[in-house]
C-alpha atoms as a PDB file:
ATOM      1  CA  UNK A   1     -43.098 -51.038  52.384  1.00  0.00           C
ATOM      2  CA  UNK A   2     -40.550 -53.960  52.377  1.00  0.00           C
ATOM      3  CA  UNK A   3     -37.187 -53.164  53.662  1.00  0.00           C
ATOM      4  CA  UNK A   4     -34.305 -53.444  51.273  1.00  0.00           C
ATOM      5  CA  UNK A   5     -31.624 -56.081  51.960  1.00  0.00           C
ATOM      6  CA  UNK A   6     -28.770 -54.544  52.468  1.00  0.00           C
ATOM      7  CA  UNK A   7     -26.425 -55.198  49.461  1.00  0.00           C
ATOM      8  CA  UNK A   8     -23.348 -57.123  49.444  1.00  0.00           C
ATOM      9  CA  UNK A   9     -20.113 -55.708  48.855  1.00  0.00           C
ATOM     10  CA  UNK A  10     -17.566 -57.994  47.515  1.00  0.00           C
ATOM     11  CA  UNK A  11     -13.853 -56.823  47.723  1.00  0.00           C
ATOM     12  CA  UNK A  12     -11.421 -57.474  45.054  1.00  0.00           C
ATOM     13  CA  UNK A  13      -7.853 -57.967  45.894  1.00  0.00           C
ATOM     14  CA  UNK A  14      -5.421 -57.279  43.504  1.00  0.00           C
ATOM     15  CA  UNK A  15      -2.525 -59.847  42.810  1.00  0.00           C
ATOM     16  CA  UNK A  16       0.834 -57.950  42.834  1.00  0.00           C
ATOM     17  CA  UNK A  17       2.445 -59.995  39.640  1.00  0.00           C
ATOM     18  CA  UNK A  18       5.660 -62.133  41.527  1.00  0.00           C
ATOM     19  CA  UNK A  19       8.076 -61.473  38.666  1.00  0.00           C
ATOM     20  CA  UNK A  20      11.046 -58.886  38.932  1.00  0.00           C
ATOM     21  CA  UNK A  21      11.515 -56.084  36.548  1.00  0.00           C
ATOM     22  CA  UNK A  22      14.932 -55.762  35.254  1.00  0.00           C
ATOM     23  CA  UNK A  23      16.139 -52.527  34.037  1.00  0.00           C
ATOM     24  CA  UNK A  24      18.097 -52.269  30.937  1.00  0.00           C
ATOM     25  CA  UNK A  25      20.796 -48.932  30.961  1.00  0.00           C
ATOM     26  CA  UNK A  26      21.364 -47.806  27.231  1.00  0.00           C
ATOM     27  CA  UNK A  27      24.523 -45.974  26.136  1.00  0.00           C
ATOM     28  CA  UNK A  28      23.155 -42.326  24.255  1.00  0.00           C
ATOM     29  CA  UNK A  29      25.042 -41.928  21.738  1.00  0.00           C
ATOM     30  CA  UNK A  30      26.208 -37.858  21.008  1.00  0.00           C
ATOM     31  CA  UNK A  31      26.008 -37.145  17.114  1.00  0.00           C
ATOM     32  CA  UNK A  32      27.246 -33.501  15.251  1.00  0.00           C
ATOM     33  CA  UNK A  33      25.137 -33.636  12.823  1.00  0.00           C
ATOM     34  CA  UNK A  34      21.373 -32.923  13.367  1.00  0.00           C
ATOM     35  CA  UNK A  35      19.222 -35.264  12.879  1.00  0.00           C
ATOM     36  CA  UNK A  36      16.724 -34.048  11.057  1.00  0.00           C
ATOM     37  CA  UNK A  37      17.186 -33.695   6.813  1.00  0.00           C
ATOM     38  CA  UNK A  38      19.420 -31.409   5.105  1.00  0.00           C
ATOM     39  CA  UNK A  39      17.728 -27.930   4.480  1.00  0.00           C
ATOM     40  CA  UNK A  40      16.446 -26.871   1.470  1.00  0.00           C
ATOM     41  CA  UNK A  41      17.358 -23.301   0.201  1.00  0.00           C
ATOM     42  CA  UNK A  42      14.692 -20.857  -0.033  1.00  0.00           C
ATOM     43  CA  UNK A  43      16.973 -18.914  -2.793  1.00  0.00           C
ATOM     44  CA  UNK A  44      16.796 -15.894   0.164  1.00  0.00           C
ATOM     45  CA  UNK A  45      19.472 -15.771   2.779  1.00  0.00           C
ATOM     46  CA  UNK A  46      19.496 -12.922   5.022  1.00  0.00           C
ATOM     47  CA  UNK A  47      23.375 -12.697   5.563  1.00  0.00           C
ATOM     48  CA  UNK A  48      23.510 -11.691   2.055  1.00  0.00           C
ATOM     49  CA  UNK A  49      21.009  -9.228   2.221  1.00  0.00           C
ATOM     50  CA  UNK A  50      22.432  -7.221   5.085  1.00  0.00           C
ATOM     51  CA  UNK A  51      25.977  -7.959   3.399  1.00  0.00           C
ATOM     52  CA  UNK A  52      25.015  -6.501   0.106  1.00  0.00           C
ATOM     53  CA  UNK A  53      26.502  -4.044  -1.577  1.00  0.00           C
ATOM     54  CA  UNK A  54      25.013  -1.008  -3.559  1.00  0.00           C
ATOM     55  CA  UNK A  55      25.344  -1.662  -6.977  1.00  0.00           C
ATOM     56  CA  UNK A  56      24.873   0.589  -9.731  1.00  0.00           C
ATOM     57  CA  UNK A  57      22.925  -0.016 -12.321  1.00  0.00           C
ATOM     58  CA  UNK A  58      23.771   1.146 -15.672  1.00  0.00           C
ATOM     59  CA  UNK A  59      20.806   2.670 -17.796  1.00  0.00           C
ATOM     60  CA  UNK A  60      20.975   1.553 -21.148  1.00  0.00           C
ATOM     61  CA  UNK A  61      20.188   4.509 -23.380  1.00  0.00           C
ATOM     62  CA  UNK A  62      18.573   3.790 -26.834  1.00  0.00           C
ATOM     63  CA  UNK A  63      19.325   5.458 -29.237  1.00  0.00           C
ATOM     64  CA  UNK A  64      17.131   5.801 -32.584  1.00  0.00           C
ATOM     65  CA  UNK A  65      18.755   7.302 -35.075  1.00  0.00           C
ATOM     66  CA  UNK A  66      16.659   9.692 -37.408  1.00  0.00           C
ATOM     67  CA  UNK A  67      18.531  10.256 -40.163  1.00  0.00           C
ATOM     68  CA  UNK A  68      17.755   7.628 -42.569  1.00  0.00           C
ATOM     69  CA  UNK A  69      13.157   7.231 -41.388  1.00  0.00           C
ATOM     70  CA  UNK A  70      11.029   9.407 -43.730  1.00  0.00           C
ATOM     71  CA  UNK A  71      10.170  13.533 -42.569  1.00  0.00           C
ATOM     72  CA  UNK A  72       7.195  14.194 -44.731  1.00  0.00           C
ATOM     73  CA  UNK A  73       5.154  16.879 -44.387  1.00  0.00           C
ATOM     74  CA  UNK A  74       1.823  16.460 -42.098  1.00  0.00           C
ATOM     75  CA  UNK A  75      -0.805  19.077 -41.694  1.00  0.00           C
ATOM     76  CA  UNK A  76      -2.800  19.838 -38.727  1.00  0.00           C
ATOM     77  CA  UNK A  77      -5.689  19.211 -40.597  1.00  0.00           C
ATOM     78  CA  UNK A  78      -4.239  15.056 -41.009  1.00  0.00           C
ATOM     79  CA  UNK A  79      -3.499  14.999 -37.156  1.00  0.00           C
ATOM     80  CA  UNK A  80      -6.956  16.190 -36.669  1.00  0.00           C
ATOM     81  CA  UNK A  81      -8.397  13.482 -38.810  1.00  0.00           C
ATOM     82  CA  UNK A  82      -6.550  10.963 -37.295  1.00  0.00           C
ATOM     83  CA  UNK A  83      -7.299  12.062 -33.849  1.00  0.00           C
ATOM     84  CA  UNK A  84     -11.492  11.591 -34.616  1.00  0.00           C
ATOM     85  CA  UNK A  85     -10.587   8.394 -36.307  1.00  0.00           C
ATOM     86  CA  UNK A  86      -8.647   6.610 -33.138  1.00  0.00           C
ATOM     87  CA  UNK A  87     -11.923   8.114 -31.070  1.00  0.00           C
ATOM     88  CA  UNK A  88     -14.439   6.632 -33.065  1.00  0.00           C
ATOM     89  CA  UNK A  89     -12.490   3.423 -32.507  1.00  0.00           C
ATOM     90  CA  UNK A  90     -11.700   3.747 -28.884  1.00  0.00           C
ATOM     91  CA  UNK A  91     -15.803   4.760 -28.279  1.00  0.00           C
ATOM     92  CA  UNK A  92     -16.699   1.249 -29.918  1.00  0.00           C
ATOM     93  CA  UNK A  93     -13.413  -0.391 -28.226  1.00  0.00           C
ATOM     94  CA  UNK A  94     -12.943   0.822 -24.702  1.00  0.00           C
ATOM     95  CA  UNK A  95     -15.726   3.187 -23.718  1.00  0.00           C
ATOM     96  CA  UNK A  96     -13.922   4.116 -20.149  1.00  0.00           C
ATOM     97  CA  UNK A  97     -10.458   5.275 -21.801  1.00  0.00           C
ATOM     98  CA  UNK A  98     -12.208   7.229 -24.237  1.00  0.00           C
ATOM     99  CA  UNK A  99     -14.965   9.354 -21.687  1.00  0.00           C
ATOM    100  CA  UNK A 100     -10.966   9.839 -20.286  1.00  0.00           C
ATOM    101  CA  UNK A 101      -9.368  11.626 -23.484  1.00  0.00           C
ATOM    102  CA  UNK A 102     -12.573  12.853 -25.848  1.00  0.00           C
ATOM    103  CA  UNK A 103     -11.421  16.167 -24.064  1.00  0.00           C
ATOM    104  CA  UNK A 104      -7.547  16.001 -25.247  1.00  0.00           C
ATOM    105  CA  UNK A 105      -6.846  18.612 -28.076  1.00  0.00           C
ATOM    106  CA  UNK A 106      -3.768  17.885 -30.369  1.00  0.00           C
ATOM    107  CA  UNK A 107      -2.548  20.690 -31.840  1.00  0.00           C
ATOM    108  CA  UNK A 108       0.613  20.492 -34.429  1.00  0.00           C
ATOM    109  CA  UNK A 109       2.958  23.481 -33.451  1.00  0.00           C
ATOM    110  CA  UNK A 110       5.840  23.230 -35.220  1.00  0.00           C
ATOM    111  CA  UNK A 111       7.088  21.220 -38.311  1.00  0.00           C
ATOM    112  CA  UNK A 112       7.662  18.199 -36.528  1.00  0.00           C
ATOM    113  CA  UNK A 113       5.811  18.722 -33.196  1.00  0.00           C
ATOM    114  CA  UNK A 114       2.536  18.274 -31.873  1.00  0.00           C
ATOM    115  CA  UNK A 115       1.523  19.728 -28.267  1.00  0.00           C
ATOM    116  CA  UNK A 116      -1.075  17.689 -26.784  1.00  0.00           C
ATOM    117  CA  UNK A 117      -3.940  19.611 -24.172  1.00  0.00           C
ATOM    118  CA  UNK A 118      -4.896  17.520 -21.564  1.00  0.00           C
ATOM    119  CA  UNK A 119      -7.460  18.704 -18.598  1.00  0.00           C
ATOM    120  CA  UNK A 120      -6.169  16.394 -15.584  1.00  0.00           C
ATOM    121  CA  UNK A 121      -3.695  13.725 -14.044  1.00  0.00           C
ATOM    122  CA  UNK A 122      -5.601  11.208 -14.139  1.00  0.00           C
ATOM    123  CA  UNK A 123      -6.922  11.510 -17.647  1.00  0.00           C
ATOM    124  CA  UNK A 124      -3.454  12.075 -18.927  1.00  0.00           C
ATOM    125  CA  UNK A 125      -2.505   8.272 -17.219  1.00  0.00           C
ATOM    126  CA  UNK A 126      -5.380   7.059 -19.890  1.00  0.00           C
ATOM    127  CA  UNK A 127      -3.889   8.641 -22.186  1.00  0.00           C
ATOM    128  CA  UNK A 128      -0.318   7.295 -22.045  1.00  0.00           C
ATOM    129  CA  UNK A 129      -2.074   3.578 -22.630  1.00  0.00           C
ATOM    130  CA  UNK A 130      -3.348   4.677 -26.365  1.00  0.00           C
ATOM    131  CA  UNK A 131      -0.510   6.914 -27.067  1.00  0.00           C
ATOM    132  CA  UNK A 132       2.201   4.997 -28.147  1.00  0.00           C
ATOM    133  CA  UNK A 133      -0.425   2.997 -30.451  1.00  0.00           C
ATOM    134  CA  UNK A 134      -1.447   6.227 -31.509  1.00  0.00           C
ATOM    135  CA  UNK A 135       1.414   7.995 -32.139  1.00  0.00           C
ATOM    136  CA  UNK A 136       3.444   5.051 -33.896  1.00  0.00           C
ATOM    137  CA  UNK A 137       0.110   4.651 -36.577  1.00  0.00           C
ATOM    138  CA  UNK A 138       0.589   8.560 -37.224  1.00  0.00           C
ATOM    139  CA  UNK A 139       3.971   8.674 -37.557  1.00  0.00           C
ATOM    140  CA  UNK A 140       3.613   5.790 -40.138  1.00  0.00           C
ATOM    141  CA  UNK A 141       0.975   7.044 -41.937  1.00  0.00           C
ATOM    142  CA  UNK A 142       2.520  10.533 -42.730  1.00  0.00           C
ATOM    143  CA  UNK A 143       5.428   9.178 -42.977  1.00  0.00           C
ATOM    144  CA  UNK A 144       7.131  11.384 -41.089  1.00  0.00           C
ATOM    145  CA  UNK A 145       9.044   9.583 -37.618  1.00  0.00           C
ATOM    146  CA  UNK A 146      10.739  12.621 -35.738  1.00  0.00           C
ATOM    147  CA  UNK A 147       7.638  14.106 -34.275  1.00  0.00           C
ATOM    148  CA  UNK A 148       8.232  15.035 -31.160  1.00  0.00           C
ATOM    149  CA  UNK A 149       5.012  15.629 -28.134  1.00  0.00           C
ATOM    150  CA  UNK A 150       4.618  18.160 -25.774  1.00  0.00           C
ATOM    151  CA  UNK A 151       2.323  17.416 -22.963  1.00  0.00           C
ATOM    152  CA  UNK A 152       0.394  20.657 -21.422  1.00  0.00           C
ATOM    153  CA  UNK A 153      -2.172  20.601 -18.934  1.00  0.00           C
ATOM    154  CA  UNK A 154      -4.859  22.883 -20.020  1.00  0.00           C
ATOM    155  CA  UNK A 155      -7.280  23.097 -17.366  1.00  0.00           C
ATOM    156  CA  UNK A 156      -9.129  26.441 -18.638  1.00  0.00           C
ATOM    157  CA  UNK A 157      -9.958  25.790 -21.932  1.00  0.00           C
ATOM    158  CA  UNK A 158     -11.060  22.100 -21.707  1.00  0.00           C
ATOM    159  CA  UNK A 159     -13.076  22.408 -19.126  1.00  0.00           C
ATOM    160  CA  UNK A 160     -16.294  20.432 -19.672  1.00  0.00           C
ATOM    161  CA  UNK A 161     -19.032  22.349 -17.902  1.00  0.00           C
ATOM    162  CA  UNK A 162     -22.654  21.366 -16.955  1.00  0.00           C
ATOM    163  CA  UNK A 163     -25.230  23.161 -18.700  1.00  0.00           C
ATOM    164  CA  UNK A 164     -28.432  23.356 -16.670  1.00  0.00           C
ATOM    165  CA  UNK A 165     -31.760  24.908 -17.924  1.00  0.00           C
ATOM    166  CA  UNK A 166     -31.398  27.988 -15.547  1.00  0.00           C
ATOM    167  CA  UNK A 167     -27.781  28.182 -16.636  1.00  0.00           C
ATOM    168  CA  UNK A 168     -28.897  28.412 -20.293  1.00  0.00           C
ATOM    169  CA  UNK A 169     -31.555  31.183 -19.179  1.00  0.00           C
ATOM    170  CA  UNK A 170     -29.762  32.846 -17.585  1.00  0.00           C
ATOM    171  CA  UNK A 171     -27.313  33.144 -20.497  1.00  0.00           C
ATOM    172  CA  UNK A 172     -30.169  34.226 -22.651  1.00  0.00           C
ATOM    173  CA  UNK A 173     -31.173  36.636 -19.855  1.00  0.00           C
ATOM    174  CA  UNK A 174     -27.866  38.194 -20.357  1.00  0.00           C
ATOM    175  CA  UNK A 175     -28.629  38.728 -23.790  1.00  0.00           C
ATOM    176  CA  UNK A 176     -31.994  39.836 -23.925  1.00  0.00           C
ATOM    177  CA  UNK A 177     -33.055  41.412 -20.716  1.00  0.00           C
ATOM    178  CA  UNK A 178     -36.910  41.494 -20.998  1.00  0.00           C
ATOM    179  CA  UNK A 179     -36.797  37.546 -20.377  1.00  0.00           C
ATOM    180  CA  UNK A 180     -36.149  38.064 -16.711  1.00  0.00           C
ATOM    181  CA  UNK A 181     -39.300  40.256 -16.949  1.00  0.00           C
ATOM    182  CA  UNK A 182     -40.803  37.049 -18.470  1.00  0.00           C
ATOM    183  CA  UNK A 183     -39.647  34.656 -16.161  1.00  0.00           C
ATOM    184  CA  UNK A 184     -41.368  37.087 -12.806  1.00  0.00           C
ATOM    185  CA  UNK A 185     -44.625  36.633 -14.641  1.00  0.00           C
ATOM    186  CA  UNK A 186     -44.863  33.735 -16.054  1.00  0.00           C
ATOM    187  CA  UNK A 187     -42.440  31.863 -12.893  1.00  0.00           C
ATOM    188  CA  UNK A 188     -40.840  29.466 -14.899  1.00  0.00           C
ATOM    189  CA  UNK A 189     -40.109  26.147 -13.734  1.00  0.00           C
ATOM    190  CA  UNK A 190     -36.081  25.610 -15.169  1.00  0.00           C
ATOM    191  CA  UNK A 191     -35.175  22.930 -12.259  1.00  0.00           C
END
């Protein structure tokens, strides 16, 4: 194999430039102000918050006055009616709010006030969201505006229970005895 020439290294010098630097002093000036644009106001300053001072706030009461609106008499029967008629609309309407307060009894008590049965919290909350609609078209349409509702939470008798096959036989057990006899022979399938 040929031997390799040995390369060449060339060296570079660097010219150092011959002309002087001058430095230049500049006088900072101080300023009071800053700089940078004047702040905008974010409408929240936290001086005032921790500054504030309680304030009371007067309720304004209203007052409807009674005397002069219609008190016709209303039966049970016309709350009743009225009742199945806002259902029927709420079924088509809002399906959710009504599987909510299908359950709700109204019940007129006295004159001039109806108690309402409701089975649970949470119903009752669906419930206030029709009410006033409800209550304002009744009130209008018996022309009577000084009922007065009573809310009662009736968790016994509204109860909506589950009815299962063996619940109904056994029901019907309870009535008629021999059926049990029945059901050992003939083993029943009521799953």
């Amino acid at each position: 194999m040929p031997e390799k020439a040995p390369e060449k290294k060339e060296v570079k010098r660097e010219q150092e430039p011959a002309v002087s630097q001058t430095v230049q002093v500049a006088s900072i000036a101080k300023t009071t102000k800053p700089l940078s644009r004047p702040g905008i106001s974010s409408g929240f300053s936290i001086n005032s918050f921790l500054n504030k001072e309680d304030k009371e706030e007067a309720a304004e009461d209203v007052v409807v006055r009674t005397e002069n609106l219609p008190q016709n008499h209303f039966t049970d029967t016309d709350l009743q009616m009225e009742w199945k008629i806002m259902l029927k609309q709420l079924q088509v309407k809002n399906n959710f709010v009504f599987n909510a307060v299908k359950t709700f009894k109204l019940v007129k008590v006295e004159e001039h006030k109806i108690k309402v049965l409701f089975p649970s919290d949470s119903a009752k909350v669906e419930f206030d969201k029709i009410s006033g609609e409800f209550f304002n078209h009744f009130k209008r349409k018996v022309q009577n505006h000084i009922i007065e509702v009573e809310y009662v939470r009736d968790v016994e008798n509204l109860k909506i229970e589950v009815v299962t096959k063996r619940k109904m036989f056994e029901k019907f057990i309870e009535k008629n005895p021999l059926l049990k006899d029945l059901d050992d022979l003939m083993k029943f399938d009521l799953t």
